[in-house]
PDB file of N, CA and C in Angstrom:
ATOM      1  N   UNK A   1      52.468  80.501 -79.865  1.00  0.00           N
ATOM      2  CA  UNK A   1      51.499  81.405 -79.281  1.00  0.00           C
ATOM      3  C   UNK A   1      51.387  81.053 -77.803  1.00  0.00           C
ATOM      4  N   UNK A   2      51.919  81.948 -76.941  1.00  0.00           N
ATOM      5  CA  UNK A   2      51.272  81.702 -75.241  1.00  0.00           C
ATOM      6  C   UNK A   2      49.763  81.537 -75.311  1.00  0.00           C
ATOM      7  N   UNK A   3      49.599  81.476 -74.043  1.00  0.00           N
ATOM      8  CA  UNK A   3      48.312  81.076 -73.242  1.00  0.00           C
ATOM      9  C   UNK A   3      47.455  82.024 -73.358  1.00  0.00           C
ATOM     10  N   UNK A   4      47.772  83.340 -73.231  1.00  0.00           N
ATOM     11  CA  UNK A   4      47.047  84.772 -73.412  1.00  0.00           C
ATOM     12  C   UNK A   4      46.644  84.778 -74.895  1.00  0.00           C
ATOM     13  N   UNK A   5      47.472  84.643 -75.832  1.00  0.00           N
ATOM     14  CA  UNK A   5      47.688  84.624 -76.978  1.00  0.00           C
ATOM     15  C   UNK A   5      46.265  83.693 -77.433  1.00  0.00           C
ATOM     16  N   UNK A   6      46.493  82.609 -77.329  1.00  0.00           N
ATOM     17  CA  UNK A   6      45.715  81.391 -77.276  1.00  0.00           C
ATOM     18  C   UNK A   6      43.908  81.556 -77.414  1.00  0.00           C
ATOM     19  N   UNK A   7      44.069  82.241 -75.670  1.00  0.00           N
ATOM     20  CA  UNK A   7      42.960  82.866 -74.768  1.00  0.00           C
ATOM     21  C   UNK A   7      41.969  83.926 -75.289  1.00  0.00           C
ATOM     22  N   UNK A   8      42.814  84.780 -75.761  1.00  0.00           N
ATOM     23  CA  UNK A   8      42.770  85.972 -76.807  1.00  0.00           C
ATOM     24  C   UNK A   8      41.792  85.204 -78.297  1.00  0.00           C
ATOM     25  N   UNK A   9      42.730  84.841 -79.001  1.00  0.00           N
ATOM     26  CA  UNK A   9      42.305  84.169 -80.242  1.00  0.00           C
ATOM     27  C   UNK A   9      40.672  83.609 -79.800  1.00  0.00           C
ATOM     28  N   UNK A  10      40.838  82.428 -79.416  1.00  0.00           N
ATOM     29  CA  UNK A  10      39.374  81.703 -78.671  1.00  0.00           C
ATOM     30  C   UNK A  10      38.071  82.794 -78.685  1.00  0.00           C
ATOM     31  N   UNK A  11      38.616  83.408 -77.481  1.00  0.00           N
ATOM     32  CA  UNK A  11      37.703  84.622 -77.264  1.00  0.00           C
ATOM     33  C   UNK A  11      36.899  85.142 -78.426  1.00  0.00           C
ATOM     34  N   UNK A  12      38.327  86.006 -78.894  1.00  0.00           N
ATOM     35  CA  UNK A  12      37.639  86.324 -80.364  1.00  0.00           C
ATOM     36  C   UNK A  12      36.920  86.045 -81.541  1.00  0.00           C
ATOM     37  N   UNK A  13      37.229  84.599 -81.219  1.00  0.00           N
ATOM     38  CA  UNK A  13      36.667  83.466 -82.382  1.00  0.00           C
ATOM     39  C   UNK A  13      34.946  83.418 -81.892  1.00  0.00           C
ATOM     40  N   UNK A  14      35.135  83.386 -80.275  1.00  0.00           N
ATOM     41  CA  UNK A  14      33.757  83.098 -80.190  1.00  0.00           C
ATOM     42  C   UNK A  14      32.607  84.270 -80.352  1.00  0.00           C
ATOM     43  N   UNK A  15      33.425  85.304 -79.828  1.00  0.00           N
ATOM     44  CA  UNK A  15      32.616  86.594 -80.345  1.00  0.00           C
ATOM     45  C   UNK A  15      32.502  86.436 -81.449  1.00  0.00           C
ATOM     46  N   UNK A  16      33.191  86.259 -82.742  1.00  0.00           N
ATOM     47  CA  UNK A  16      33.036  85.905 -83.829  1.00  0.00           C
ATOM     48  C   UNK A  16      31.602  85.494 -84.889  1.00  0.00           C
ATOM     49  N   UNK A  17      32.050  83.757 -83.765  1.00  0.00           N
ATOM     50  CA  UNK A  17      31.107  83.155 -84.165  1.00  0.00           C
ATOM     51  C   UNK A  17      29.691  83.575 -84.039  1.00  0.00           C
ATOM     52  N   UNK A  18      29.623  84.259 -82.625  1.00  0.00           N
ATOM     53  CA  UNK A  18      28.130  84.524 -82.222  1.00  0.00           C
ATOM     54  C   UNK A  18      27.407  85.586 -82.904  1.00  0.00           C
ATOM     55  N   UNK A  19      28.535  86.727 -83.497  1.00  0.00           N
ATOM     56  CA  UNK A  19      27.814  88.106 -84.186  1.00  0.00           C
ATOM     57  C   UNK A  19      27.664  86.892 -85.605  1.00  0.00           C
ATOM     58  N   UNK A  20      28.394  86.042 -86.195  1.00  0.00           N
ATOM     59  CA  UNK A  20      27.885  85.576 -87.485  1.00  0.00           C
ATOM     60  C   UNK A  20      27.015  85.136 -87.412  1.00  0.00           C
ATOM     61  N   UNK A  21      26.830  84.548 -86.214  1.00  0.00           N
ATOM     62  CA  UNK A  21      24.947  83.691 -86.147  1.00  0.00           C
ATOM     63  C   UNK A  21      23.733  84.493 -86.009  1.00  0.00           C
ATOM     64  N   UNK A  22      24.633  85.740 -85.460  1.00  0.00           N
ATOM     65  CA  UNK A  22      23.016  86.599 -85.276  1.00  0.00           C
ATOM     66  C   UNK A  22      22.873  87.477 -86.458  1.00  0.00           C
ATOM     67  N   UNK A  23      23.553  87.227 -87.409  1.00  0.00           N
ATOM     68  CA  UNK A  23      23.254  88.166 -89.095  1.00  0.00           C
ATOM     69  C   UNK A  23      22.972  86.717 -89.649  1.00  0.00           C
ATOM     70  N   UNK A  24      22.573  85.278 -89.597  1.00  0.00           N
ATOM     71  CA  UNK A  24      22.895  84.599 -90.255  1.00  0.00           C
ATOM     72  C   UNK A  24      21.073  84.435 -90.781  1.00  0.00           C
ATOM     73  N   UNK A  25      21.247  83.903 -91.627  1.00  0.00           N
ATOM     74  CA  UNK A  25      19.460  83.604 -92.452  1.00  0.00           C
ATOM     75  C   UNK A  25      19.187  82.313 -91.876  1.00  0.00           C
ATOM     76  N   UNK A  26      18.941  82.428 -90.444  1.00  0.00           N
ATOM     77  CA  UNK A  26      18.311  81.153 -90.051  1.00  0.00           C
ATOM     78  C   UNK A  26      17.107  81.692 -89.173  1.00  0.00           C
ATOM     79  N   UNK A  27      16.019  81.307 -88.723  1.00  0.00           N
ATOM     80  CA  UNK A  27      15.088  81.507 -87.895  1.00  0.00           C
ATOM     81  C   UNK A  27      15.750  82.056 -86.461  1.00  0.00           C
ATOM     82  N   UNK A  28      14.942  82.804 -85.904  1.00  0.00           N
ATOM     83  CA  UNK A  28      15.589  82.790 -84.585  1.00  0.00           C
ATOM     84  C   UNK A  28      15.516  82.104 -83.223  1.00  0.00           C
ATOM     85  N   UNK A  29      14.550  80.933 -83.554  1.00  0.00           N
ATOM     86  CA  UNK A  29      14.947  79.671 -82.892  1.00  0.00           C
ATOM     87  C   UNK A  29      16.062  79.117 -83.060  1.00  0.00           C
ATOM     88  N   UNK A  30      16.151  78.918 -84.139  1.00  0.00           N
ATOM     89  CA  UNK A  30      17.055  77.983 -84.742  1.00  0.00           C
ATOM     90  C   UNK A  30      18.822  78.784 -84.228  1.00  0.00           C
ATOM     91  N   UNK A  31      18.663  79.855 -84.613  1.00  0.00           N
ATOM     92  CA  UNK A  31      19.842  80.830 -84.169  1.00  0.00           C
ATOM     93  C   UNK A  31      20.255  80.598 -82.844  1.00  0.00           C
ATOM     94  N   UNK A  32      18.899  80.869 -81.675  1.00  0.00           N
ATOM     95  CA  UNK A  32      19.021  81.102 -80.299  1.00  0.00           C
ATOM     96  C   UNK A  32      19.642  78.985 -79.931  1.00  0.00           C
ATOM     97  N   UNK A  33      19.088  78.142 -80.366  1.00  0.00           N
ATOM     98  CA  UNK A  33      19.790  77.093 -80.518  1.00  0.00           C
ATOM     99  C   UNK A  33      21.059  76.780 -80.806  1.00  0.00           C
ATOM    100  N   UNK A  34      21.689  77.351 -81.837  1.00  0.00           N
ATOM    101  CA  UNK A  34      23.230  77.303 -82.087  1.00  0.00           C
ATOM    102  C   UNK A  34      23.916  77.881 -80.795  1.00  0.00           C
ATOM    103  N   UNK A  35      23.312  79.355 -80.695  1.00  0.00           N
ATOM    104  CA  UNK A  35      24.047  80.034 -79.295  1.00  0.00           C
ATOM    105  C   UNK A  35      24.026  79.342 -78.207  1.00  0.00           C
ATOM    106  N   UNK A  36      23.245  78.516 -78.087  1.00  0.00           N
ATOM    107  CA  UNK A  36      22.689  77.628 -76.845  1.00  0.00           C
ATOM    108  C   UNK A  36      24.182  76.741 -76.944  1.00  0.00           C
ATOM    109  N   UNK A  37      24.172  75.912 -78.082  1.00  0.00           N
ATOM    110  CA  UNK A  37      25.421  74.687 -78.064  1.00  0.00           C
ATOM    111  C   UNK A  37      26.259  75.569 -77.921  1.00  0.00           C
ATOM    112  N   UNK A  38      26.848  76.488 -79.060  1.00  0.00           N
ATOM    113  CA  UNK A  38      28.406  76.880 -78.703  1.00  0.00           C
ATOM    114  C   UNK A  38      28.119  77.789 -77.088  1.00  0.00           C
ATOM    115  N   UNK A  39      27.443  78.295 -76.452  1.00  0.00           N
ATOM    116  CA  UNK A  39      27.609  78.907 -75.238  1.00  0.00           C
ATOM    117  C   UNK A  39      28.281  77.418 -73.881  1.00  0.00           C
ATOM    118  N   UNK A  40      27.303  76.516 -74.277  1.00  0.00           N
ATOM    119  CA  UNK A  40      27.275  74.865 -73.527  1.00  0.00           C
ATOM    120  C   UNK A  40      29.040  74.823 -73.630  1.00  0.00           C
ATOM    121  N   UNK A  41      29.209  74.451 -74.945  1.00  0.00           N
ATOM    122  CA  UNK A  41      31.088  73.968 -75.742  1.00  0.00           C
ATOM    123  C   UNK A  41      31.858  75.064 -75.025  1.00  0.00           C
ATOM    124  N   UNK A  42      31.182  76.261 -74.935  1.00  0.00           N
ATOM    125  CA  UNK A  42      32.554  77.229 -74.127  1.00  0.00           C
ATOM    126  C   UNK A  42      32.805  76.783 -72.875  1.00  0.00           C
ATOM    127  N   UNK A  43      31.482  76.233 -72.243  1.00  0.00           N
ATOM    128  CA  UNK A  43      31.650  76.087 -71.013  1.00  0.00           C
ATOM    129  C   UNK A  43      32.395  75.009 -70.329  1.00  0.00           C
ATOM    130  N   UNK A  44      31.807  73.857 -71.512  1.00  0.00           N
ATOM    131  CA  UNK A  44      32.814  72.648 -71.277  1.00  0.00           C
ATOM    132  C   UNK A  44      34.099  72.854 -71.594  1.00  0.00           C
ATOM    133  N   UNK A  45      34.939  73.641 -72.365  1.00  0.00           N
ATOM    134  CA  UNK A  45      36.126  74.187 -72.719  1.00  0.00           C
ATOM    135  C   UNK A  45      36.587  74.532 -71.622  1.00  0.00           C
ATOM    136  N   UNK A  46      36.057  75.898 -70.672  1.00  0.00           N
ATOM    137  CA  UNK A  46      36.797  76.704 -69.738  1.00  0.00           C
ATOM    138  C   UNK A  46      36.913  75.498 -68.263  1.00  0.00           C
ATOM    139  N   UNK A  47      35.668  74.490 -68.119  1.00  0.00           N
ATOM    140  CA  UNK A  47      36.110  73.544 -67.304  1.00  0.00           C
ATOM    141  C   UNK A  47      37.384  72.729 -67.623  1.00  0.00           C
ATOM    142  N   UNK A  48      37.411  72.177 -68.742  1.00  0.00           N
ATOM    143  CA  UNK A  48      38.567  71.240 -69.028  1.00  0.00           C
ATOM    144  C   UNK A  48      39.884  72.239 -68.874  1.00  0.00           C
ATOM    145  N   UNK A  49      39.602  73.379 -69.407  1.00  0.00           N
ATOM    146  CA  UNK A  49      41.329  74.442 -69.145  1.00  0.00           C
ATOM    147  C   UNK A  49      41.377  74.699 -67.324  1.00  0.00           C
ATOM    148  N   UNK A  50      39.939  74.792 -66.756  1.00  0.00           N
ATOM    149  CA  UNK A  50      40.672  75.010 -65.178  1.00  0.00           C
ATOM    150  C   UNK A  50      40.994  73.660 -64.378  1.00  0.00           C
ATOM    151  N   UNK A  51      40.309  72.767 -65.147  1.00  0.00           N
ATOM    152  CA  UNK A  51      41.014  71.652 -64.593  1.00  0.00           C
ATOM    153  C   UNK A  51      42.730  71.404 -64.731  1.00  0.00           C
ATOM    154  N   UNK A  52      43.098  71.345 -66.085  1.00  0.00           N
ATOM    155  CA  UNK A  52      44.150  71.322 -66.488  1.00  0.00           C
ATOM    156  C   UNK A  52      45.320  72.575 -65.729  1.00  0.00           C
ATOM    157  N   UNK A  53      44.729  73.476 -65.468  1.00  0.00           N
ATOM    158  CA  UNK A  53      45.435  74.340 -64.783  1.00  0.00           C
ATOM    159  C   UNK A  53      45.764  74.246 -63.310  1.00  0.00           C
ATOM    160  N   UNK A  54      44.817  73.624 -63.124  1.00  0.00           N
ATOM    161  CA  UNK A  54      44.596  73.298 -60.717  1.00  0.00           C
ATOM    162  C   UNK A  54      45.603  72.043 -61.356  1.00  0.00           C
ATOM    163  N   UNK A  55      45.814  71.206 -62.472  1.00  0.00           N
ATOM    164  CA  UNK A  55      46.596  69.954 -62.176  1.00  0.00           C
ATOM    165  C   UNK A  55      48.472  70.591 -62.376  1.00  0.00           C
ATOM    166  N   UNK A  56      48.384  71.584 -63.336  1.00  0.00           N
ATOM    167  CA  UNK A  56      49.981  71.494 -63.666  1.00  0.00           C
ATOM    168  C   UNK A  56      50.156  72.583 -62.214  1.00  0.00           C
ATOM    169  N   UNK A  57      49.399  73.616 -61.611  1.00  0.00           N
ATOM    170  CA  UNK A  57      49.545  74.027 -60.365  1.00  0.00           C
ATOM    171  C   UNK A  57      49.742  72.902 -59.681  1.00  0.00           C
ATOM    172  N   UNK A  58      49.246  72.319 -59.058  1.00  0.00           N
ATOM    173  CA  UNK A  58      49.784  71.434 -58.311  1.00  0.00           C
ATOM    174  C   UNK A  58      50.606  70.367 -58.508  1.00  0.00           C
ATOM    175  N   UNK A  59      51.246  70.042 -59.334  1.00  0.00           N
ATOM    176  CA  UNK A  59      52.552  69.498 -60.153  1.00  0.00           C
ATOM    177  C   UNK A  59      53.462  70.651 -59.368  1.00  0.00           C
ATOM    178  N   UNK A  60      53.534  71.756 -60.194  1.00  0.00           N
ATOM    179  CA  UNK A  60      54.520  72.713 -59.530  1.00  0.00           C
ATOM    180  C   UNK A  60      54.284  72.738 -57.922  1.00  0.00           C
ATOM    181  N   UNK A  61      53.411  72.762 -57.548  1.00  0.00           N
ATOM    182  CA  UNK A  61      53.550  72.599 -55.770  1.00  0.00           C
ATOM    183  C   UNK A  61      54.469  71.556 -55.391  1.00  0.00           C
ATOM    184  N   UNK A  62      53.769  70.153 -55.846  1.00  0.00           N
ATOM    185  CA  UNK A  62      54.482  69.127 -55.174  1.00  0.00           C
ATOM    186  C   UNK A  62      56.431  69.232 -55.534  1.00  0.00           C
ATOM    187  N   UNK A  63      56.710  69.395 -56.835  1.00  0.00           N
ATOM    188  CA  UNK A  63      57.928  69.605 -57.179  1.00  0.00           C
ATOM    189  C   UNK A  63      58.651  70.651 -56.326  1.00  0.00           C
ATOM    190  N   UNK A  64      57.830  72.306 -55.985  1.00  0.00           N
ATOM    191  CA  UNK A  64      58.586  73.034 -55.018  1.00  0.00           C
ATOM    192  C   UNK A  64      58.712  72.130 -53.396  1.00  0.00           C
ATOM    193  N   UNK A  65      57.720  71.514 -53.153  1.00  0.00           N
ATOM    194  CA  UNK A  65      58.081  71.239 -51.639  1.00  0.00           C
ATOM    195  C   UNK A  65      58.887  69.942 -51.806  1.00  0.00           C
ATOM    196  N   UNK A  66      59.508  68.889 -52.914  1.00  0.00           N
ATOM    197  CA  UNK A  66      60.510  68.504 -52.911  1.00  0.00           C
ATOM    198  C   UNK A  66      61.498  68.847 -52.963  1.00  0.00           C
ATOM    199  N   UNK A  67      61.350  70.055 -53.916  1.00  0.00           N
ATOM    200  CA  UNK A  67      63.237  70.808 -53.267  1.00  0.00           C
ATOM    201  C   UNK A  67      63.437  71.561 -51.929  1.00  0.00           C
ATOM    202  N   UNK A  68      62.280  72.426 -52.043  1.00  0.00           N
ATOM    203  CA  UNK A  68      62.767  72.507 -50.159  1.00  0.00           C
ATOM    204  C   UNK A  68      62.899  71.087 -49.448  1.00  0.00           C
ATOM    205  N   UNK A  69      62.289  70.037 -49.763  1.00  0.00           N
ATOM    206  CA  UNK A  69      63.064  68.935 -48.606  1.00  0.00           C
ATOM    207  C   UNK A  69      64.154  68.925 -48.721  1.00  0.00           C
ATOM    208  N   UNK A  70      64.980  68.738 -50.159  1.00  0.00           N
ATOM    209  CA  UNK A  70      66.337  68.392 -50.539  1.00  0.00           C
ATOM    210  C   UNK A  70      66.974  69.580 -49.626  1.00  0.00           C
ATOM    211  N   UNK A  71      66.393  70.847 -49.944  1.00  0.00           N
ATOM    212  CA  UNK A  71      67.169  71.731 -49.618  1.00  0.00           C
ATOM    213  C   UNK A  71      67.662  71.895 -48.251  1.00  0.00           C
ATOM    214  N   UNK A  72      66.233  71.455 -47.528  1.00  0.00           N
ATOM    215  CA  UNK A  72      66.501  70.982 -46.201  1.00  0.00           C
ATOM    216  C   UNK A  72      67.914  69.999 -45.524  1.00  0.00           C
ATOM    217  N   UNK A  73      67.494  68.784 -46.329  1.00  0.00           N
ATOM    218  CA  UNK A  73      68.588  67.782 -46.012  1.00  0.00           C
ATOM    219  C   UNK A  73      69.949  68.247 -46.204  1.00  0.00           C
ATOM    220  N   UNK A  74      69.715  69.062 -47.324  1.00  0.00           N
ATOM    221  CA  UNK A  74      71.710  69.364 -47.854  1.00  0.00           C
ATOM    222  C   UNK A  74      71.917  70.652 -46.847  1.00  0.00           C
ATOM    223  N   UNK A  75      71.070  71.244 -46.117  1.00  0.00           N
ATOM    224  CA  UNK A  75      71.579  71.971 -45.158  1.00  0.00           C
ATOM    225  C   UNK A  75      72.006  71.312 -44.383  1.00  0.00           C
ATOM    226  N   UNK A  76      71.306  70.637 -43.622  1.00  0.00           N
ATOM    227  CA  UNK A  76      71.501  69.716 -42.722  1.00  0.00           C
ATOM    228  C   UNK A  76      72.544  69.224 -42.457  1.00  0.00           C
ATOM    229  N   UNK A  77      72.794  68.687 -43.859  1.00  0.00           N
ATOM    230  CA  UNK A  77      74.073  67.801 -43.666  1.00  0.00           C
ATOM    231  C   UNK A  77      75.550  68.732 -43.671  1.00  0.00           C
ATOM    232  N   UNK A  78      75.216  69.924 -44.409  1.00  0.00           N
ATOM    233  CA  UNK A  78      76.218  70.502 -44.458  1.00  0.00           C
ATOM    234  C   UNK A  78      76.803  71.328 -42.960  1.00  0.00           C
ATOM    235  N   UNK A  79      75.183  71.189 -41.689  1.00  0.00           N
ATOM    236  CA  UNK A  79      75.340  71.737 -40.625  1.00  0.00           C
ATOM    237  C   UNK A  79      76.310  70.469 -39.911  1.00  0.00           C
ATOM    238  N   UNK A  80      75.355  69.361 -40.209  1.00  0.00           N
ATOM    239  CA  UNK A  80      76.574  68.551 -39.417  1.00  0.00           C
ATOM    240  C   UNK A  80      77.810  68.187 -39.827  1.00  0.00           C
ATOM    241  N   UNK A  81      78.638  68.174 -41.147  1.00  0.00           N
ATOM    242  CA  UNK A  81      79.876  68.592 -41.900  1.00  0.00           C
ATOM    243  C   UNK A  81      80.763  69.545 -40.725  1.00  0.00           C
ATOM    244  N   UNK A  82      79.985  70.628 -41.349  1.00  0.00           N
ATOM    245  CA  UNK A  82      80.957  71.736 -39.946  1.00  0.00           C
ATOM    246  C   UNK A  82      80.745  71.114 -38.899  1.00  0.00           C
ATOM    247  N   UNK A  83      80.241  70.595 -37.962  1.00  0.00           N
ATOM    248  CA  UNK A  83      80.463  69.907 -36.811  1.00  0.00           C
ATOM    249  C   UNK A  83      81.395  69.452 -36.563  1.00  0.00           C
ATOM    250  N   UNK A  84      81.591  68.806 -37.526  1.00  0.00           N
ATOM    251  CA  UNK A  84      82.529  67.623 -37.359  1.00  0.00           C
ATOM    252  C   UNK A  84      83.816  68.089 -37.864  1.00  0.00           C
ATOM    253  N   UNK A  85      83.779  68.913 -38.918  1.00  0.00           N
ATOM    254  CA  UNK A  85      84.934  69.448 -38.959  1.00  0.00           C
ATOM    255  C   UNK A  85      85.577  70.185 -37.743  1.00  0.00           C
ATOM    256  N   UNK A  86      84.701  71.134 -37.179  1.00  0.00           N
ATOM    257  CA  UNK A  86      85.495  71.673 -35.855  1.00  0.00           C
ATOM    258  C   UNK A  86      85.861  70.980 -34.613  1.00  0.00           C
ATOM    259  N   UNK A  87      84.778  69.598 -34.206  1.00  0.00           N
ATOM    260  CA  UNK A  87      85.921  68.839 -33.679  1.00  0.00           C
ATOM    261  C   UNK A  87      86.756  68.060 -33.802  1.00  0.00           C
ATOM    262  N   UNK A  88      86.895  67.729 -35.328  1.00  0.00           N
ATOM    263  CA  UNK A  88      88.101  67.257 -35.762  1.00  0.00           C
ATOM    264  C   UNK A  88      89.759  68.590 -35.117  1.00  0.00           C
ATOM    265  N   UNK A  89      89.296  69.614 -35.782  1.00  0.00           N
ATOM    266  CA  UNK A  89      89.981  70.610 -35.658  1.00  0.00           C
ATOM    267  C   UNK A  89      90.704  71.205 -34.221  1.00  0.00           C
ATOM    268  N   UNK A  90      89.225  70.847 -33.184  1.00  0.00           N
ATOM    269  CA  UNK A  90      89.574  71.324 -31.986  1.00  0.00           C
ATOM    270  C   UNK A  90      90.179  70.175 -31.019  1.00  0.00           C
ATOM    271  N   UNK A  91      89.769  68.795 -31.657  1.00  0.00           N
ATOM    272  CA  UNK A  91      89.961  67.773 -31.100  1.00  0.00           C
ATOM    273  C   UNK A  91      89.013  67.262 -30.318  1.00  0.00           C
ATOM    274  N   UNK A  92      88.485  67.661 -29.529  1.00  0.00           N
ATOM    275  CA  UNK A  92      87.293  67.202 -28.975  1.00  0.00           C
ATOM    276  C   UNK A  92      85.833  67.619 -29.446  1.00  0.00           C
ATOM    277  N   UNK A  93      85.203  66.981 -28.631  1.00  0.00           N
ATOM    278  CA  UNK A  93      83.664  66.915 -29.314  1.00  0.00           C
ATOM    279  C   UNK A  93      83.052  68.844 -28.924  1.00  0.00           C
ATOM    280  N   UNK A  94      81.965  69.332 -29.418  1.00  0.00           N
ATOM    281  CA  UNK A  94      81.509  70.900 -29.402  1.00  0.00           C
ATOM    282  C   UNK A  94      80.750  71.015 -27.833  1.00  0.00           C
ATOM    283  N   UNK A  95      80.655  71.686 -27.588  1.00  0.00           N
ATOM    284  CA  UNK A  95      80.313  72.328 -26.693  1.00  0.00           C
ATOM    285  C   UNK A  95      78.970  71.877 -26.750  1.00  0.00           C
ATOM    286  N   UNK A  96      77.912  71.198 -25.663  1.00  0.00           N
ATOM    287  CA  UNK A  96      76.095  70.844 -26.408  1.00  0.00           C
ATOM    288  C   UNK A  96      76.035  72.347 -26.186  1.00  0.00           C
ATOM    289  N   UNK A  97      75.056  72.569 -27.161  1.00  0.00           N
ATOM    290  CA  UNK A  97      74.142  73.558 -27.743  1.00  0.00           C
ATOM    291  C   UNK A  97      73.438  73.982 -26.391  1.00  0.00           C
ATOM    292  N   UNK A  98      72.812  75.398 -25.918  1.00  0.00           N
ATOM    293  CA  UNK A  98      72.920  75.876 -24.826  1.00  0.00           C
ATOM    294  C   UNK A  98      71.226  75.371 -24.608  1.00  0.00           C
ATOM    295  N   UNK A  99      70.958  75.341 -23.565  1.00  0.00           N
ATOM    296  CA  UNK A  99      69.687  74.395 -23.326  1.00  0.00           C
ATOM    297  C   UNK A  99      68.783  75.348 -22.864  1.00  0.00           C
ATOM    298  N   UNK A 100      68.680  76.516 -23.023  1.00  0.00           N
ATOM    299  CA  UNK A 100      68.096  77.578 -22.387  1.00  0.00           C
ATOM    300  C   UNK A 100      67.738  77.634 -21.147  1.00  0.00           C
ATOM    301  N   UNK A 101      68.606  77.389 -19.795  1.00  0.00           N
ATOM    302  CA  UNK A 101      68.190  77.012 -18.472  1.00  0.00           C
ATOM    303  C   UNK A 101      68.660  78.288 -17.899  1.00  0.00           C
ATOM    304  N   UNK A 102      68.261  79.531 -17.753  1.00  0.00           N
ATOM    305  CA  UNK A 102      68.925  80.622 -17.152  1.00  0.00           C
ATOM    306  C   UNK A 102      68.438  80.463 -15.462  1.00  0.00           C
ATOM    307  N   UNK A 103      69.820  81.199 -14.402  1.00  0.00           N
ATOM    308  CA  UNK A 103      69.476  80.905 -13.297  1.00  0.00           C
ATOM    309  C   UNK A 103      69.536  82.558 -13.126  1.00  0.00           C
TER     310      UNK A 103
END
């Protein structure tokens, strides 16, 4: 079952629960008390799931901006590769890179 799936079910369960308590043969203190805890338990529930969610989000953050580093470096290296291949090729060293000095 996904997360929706999951989410879904819960939900329903708790609607559930709450129309059974309000047909149930208990006082309606006693009733408005139950609703009280399970309303409390949902709440502590939906904290512990957004916690859990801001943590595997940011898992996936840190993991994407390690591959862009990698991705970075293996450019990199592959920029200076061709470098070196073309002055292997040309024999001498490249031309420096133009320094933007227009006259």
């Amino acid at each position: 079952m996904d997360q929706n799936g999951l989410s879904s079910f819960l939900l329903g369960l708790g609607v559930g629960v709450g129309i059974g308590m309000l047909f149930a043969p208990k006082s309606g203190k006693e009733t408005r008390e139950v609703i009280k805890n399970k309303a409390g338990e949902s709440t502590d529930y939906l904290k512990q799931r957004s916690t859990e969610i801001k943590q595997t989000a940011s898992e996936w953050v840190d993991k994407g901006k390690d591959a862009l580093g990698r991705q970075k470096e293996n450019i990199a290296d592959a920029m200076e590769a061709g470098r070196q291949a073309y002055r292997e090729a040309v024999g001498h060293e490249a031309p420096p890179a133009a320094e933007g000095t227009a006259n």
